[in-house]
N, C-alpha and C. Protein backbone atom coordinates (compact mmCIF):
# COMPACT_ATOMS: atom_id res chain seq x y z
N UNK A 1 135.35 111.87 101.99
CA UNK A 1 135.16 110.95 103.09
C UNK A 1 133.73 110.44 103.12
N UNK A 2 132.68 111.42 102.80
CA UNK A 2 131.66 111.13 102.89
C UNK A 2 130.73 110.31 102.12
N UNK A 3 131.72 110.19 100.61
CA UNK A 3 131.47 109.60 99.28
C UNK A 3 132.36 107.77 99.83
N UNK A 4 133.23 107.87 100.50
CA UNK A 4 133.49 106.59 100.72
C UNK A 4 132.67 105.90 102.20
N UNK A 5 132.38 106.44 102.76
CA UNK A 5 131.51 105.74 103.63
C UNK A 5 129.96 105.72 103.19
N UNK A 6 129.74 105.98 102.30
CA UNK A 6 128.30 105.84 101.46
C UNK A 6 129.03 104.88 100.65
N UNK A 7 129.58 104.94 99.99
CA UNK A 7 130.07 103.53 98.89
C UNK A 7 130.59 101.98 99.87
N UNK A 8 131.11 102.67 101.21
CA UNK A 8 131.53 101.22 102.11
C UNK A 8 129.72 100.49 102.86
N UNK A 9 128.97 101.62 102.97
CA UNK A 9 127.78 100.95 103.29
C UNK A 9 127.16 100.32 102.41
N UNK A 10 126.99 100.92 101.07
CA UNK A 10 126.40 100.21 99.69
C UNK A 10 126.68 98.88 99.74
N UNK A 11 128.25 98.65 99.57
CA UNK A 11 128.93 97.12 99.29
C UNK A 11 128.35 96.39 100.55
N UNK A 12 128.70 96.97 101.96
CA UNK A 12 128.31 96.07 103.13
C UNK A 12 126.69 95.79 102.59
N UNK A 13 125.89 96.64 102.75
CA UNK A 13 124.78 96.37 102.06
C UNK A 13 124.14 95.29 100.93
N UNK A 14 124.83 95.20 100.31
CA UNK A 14 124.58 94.64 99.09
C UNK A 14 125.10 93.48 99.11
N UNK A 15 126.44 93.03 100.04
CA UNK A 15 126.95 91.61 100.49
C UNK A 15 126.09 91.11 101.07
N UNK A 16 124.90 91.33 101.84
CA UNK A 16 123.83 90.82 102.67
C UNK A 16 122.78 90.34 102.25
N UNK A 17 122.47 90.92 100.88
CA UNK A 17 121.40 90.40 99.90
C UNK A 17 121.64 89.12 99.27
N UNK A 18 120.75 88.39 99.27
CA UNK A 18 121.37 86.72 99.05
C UNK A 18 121.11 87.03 97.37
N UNK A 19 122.10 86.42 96.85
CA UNK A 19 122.15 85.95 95.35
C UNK A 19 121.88 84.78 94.78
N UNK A 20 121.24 84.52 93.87
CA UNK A 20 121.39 83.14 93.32
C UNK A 20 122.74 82.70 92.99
N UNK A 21 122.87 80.73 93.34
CA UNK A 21 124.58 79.74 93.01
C UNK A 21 123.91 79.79 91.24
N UNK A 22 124.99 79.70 91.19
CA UNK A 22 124.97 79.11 89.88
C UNK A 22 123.91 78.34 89.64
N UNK A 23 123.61 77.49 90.36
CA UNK A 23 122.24 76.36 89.79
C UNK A 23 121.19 77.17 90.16
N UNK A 24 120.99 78.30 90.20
CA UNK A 24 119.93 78.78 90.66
C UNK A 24 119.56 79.86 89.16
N UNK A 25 118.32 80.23 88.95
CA UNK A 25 118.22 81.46 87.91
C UNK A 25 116.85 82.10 88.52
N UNK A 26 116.85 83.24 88.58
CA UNK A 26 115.76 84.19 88.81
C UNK A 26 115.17 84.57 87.54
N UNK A 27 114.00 84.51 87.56
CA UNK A 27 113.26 85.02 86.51
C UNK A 27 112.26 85.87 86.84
N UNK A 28 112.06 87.34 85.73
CA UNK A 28 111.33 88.63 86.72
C UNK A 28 110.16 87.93 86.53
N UNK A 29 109.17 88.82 87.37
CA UNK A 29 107.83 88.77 87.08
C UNK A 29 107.19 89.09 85.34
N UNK A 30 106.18 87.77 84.88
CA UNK A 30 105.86 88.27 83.41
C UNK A 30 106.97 88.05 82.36
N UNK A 31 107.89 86.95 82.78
CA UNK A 31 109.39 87.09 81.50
C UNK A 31 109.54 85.25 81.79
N UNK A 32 108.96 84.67 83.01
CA UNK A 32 109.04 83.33 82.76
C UNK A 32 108.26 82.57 81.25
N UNK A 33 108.74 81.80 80.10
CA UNK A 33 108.30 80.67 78.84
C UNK A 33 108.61 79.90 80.05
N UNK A 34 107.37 78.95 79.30
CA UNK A 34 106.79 77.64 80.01
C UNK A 34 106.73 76.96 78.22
N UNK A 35 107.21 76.02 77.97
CA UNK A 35 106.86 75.63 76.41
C UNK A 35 106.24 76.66 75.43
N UNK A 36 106.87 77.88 75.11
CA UNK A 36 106.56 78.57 74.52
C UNK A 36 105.61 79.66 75.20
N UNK A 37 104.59 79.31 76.33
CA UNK A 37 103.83 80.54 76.91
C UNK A 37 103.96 81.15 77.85
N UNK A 38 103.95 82.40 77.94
CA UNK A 38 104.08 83.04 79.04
C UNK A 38 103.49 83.11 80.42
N UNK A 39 104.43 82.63 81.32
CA UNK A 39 103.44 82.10 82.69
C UNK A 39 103.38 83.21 83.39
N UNK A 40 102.54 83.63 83.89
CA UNK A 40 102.60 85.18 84.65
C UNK A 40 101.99 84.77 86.10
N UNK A 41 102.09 85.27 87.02
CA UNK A 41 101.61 84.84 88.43
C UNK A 41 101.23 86.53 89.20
N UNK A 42 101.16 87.32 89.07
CA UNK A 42 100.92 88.74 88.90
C UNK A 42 102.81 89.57 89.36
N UNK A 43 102.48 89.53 90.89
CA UNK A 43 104.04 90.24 90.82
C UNK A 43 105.35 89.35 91.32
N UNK A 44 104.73 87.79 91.36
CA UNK A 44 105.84 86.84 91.67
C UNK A 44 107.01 86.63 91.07
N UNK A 45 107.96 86.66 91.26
CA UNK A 45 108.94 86.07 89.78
C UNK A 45 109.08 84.34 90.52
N UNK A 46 109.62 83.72 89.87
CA UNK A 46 110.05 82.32 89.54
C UNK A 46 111.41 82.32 89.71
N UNK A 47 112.11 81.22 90.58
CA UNK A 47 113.50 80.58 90.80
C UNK A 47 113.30 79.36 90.17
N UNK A 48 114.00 78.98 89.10
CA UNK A 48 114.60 77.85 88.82
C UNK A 48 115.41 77.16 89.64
N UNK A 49 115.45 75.88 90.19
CA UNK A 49 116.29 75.77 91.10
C UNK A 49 116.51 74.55 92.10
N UNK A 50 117.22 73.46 92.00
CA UNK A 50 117.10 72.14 92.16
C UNK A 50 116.36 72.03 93.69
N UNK A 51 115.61 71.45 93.94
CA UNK A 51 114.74 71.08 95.36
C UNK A 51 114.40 69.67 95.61
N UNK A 52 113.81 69.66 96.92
CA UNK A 52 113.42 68.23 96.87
C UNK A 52 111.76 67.90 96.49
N UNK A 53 111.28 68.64 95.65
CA UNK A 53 110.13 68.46 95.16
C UNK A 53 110.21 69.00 93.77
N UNK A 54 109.19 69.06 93.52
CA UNK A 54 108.61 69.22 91.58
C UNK A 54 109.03 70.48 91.61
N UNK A 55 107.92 71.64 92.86
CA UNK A 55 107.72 72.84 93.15
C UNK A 55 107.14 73.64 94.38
N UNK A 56 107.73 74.49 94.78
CA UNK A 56 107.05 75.27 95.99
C UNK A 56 106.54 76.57 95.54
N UNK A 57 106.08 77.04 97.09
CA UNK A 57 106.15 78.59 96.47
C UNK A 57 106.19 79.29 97.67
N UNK A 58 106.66 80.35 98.01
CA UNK A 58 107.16 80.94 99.12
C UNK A 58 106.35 82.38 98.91
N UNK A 59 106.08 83.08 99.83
CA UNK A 59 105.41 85.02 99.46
C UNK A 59 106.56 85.07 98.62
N UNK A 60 105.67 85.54 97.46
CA UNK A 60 106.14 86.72 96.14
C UNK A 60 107.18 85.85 95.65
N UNK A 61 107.38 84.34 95.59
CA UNK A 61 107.99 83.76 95.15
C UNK A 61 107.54 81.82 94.35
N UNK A 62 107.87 81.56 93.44
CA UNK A 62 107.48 80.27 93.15
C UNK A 62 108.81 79.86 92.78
N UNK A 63 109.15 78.54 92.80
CA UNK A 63 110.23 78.34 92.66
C UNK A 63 110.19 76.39 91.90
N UNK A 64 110.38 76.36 90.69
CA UNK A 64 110.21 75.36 89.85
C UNK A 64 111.46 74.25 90.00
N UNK A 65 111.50 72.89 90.30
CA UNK A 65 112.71 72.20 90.02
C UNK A 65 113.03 72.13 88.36
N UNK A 66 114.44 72.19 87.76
CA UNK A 66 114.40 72.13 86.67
C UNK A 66 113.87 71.33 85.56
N UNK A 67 113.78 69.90 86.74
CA UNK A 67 113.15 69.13 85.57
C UNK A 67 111.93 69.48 85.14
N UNK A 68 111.10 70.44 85.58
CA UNK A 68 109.73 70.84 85.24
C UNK A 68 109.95 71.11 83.36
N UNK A 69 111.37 72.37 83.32
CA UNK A 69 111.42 72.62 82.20
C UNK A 69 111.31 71.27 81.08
N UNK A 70 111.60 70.05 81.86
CA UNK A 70 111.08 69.05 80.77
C UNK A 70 110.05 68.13 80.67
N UNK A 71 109.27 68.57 81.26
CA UNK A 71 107.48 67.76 81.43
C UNK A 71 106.67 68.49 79.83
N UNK A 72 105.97 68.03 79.41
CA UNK A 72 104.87 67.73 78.75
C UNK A 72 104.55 69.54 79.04
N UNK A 73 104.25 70.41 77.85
CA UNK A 73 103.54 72.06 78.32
C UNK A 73 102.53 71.78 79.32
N UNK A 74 101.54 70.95 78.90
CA UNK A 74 99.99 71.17 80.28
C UNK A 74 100.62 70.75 81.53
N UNK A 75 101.30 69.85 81.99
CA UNK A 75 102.65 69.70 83.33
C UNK A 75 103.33 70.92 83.76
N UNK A 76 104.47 71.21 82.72
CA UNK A 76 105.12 72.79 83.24
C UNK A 76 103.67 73.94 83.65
N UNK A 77 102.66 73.92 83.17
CA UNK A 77 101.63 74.67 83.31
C UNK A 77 101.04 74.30 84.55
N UNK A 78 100.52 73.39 84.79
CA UNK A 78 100.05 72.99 86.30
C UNK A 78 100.78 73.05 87.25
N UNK A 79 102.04 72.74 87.11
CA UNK A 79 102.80 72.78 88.10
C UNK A 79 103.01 74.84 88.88
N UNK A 80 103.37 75.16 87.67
CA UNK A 80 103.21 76.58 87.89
C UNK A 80 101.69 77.27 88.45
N UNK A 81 101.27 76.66 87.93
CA UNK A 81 100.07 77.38 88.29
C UNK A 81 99.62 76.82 89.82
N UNK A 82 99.37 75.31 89.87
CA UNK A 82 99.64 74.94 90.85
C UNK A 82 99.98 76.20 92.28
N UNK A 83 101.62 76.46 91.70
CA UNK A 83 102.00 76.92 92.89
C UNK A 83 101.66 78.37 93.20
N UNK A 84 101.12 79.01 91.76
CA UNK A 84 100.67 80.30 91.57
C UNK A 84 99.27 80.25 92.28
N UNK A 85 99.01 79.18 92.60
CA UNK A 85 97.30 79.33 93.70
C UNK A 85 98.00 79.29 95.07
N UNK A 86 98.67 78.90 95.19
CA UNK A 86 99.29 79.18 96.50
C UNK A 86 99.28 80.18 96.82
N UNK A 87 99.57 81.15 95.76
CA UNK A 87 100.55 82.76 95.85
C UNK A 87 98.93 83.66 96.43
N UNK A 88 97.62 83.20 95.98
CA UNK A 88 96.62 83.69 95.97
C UNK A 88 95.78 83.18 97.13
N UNK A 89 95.37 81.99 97.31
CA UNK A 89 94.83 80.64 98.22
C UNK A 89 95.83 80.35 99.39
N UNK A 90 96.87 80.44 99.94
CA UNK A 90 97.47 80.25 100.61
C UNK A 90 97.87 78.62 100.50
N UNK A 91 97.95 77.72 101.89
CA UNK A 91 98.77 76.46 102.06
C UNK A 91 97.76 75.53 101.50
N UNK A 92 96.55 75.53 101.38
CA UNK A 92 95.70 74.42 100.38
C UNK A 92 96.14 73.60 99.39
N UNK A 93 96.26 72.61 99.53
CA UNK A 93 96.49 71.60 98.14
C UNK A 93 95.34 71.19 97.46
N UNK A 94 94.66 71.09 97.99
CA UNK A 94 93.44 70.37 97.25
C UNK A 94 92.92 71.98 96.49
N UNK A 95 92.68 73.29 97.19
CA UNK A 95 92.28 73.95 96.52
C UNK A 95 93.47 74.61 95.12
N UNK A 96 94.94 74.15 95.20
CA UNK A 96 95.85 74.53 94.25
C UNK A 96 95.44 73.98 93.32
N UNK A 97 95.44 72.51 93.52
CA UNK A 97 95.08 71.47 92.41
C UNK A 97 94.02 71.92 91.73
N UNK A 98 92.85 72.29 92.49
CA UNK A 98 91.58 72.05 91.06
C UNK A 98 91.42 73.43 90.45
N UNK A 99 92.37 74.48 91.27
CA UNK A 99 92.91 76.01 90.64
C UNK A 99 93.59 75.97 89.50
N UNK A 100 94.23 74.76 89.42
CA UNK A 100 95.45 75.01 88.84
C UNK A 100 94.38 73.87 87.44
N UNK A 101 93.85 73.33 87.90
CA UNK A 101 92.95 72.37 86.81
C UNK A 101 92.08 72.98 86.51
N UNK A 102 91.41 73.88 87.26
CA UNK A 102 90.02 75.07 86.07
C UNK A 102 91.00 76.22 85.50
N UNK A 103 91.89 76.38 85.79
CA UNK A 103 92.52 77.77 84.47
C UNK A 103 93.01 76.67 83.56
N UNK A 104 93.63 75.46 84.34
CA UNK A 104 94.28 75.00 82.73
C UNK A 104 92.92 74.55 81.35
N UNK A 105 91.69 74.34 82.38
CA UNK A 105 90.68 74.38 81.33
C UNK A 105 90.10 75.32 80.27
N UNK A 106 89.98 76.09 81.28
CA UNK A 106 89.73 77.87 80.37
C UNK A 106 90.72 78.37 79.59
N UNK A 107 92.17 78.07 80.31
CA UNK A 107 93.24 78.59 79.03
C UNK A 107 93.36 77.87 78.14
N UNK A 108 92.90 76.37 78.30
CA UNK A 108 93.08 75.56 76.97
C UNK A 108 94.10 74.42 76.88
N UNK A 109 94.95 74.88 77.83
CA UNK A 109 96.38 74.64 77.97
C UNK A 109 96.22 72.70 78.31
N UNK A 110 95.09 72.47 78.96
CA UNK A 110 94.75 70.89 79.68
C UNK A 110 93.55 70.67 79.23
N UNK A 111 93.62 69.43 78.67
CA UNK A 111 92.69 68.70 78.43
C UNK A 111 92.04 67.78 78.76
N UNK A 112 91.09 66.91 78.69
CA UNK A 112 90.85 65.30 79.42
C UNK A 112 91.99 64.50 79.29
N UNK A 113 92.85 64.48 77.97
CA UNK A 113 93.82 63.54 77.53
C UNK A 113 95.16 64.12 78.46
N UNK A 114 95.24 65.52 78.39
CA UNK A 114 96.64 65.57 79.15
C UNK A 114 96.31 65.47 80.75
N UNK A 115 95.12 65.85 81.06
CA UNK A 115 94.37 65.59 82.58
C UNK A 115 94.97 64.44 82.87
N UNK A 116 94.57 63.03 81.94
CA UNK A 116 94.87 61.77 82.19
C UNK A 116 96.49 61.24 82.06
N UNK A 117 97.19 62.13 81.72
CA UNK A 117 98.77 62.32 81.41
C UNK A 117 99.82 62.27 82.67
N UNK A 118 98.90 63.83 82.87
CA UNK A 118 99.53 63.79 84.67
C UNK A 118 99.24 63.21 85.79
N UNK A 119 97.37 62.57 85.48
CA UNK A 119 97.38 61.42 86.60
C UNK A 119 98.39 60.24 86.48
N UNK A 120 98.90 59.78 85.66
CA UNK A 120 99.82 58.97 85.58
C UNK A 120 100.91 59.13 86.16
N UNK A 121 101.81 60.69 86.09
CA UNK A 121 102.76 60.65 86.86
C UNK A 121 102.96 61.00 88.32
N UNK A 122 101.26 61.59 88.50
CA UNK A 122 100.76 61.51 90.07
C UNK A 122 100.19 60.21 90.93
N UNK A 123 100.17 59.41 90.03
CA UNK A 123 99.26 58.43 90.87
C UNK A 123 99.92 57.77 91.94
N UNK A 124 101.31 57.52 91.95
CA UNK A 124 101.65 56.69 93.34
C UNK A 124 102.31 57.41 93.97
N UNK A 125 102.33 58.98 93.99
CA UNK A 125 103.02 60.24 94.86
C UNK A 125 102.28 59.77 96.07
N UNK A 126 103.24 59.87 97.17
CA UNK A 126 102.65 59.48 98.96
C UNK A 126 102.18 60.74 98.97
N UNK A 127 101.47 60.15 100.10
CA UNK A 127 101.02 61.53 101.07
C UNK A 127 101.67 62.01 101.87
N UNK A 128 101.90 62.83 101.95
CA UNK A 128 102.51 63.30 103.74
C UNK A 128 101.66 64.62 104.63
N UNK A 129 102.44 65.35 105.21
CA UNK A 129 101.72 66.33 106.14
C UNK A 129 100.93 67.07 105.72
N UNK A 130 101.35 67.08 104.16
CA UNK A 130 100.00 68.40 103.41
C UNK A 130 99.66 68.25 102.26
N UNK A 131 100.16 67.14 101.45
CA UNK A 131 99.38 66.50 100.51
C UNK A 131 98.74 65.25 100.60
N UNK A 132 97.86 65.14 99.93
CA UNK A 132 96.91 63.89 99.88
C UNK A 132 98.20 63.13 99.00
N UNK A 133 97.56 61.71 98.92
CA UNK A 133 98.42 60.56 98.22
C UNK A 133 97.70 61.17 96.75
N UNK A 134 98.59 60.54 96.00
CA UNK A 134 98.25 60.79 94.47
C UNK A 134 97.11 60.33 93.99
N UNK A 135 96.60 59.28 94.45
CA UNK A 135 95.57 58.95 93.78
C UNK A 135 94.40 59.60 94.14
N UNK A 136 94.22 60.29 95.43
CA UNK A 136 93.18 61.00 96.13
C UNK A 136 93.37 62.05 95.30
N UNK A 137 94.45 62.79 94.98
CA UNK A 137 94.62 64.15 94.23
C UNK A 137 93.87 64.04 92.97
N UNK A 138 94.25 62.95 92.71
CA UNK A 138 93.95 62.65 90.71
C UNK A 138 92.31 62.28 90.68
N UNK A 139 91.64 61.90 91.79
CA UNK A 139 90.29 61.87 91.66
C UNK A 139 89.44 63.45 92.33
N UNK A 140 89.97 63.95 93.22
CA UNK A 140 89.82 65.55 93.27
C UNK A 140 90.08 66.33 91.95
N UNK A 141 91.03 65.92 91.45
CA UNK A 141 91.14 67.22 90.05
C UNK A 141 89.99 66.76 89.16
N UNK A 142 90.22 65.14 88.81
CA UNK A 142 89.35 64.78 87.76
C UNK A 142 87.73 65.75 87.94
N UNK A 143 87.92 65.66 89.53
CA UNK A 143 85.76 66.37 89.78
C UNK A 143 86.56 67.79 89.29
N UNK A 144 86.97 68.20 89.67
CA UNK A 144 86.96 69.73 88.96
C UNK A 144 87.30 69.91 88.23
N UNK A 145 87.37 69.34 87.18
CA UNK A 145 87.64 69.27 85.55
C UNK A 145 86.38 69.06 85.15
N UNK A 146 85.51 68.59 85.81
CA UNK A 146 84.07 67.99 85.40
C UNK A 146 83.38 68.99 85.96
N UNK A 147 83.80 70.18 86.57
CA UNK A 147 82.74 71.40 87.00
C UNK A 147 82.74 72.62 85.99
């Protein structure tokens, strides 16, 4: 009796834990490829997972739209990282951006040429409640690419 009301709480239990739909994929912490490299964010894992943006990131969570998997490597990289300053910096955009633009310098991963890659597909992004318009962004990163 006591073995089935421990196994009926387990299941009730475990029905309550949300799962990823099908369009969704969890990836652990340290096991997300980004174009071949390993994106690590320390103990976050990554949701793949259709949204109405590029990318968010939630506590102990980042969560990529799929099309990321098909941007340019220094793109899938910013974007991640991007949201991986979140995970560290909190709700800042301006400080994600030029976070996410001094590691891609030091890792190598971004260059002036791919810098100038993604201003292109940032430049006429609006602004709204917590991002700057694109073009304000793309002249903020450019200075911290230059620091």
């Amino acid at each position: 009796m006591f073995k089935n009301l421990l196994a009926g709480a387990a299941a009730a239990f475990l029905a309550i834990i949300p799962q990823p739909s099908a369009a969704q994929t969890v990836v652990l912490p340290g096991a997300l490829l980004l174009a071949g490299y390993r994106a690590t964010c320390g103990p976050v894992d990554t949701m793949i997972q259709p949204i109405n943006d590029i990318a968010a990131a939630y506590k102990g969570r980042i969560i990529l739209h799929p099309r990321v998997l098909d941007l340019p490597r220094a793109q899938q990289l910013f974007w991640y990282t991007h949201e991986c300053a979140h995970q560290i910096f909190g709700p800042g955009e301006a400080a994600a951006d030029c976070w996410a633009v001094q590691q891609g310098k030091i890792q190598g991963w971004l260059t002036r040429d791919e810098l100038a890659k993604l201003a292109v597909t940032m430049r006429y992004y609006p602004g709204d409640a917590t991002h700057t318009d694109g073009a304000a962004r793309i002249v903020a990163m450019d200075a911290c690419f230059a620091r």
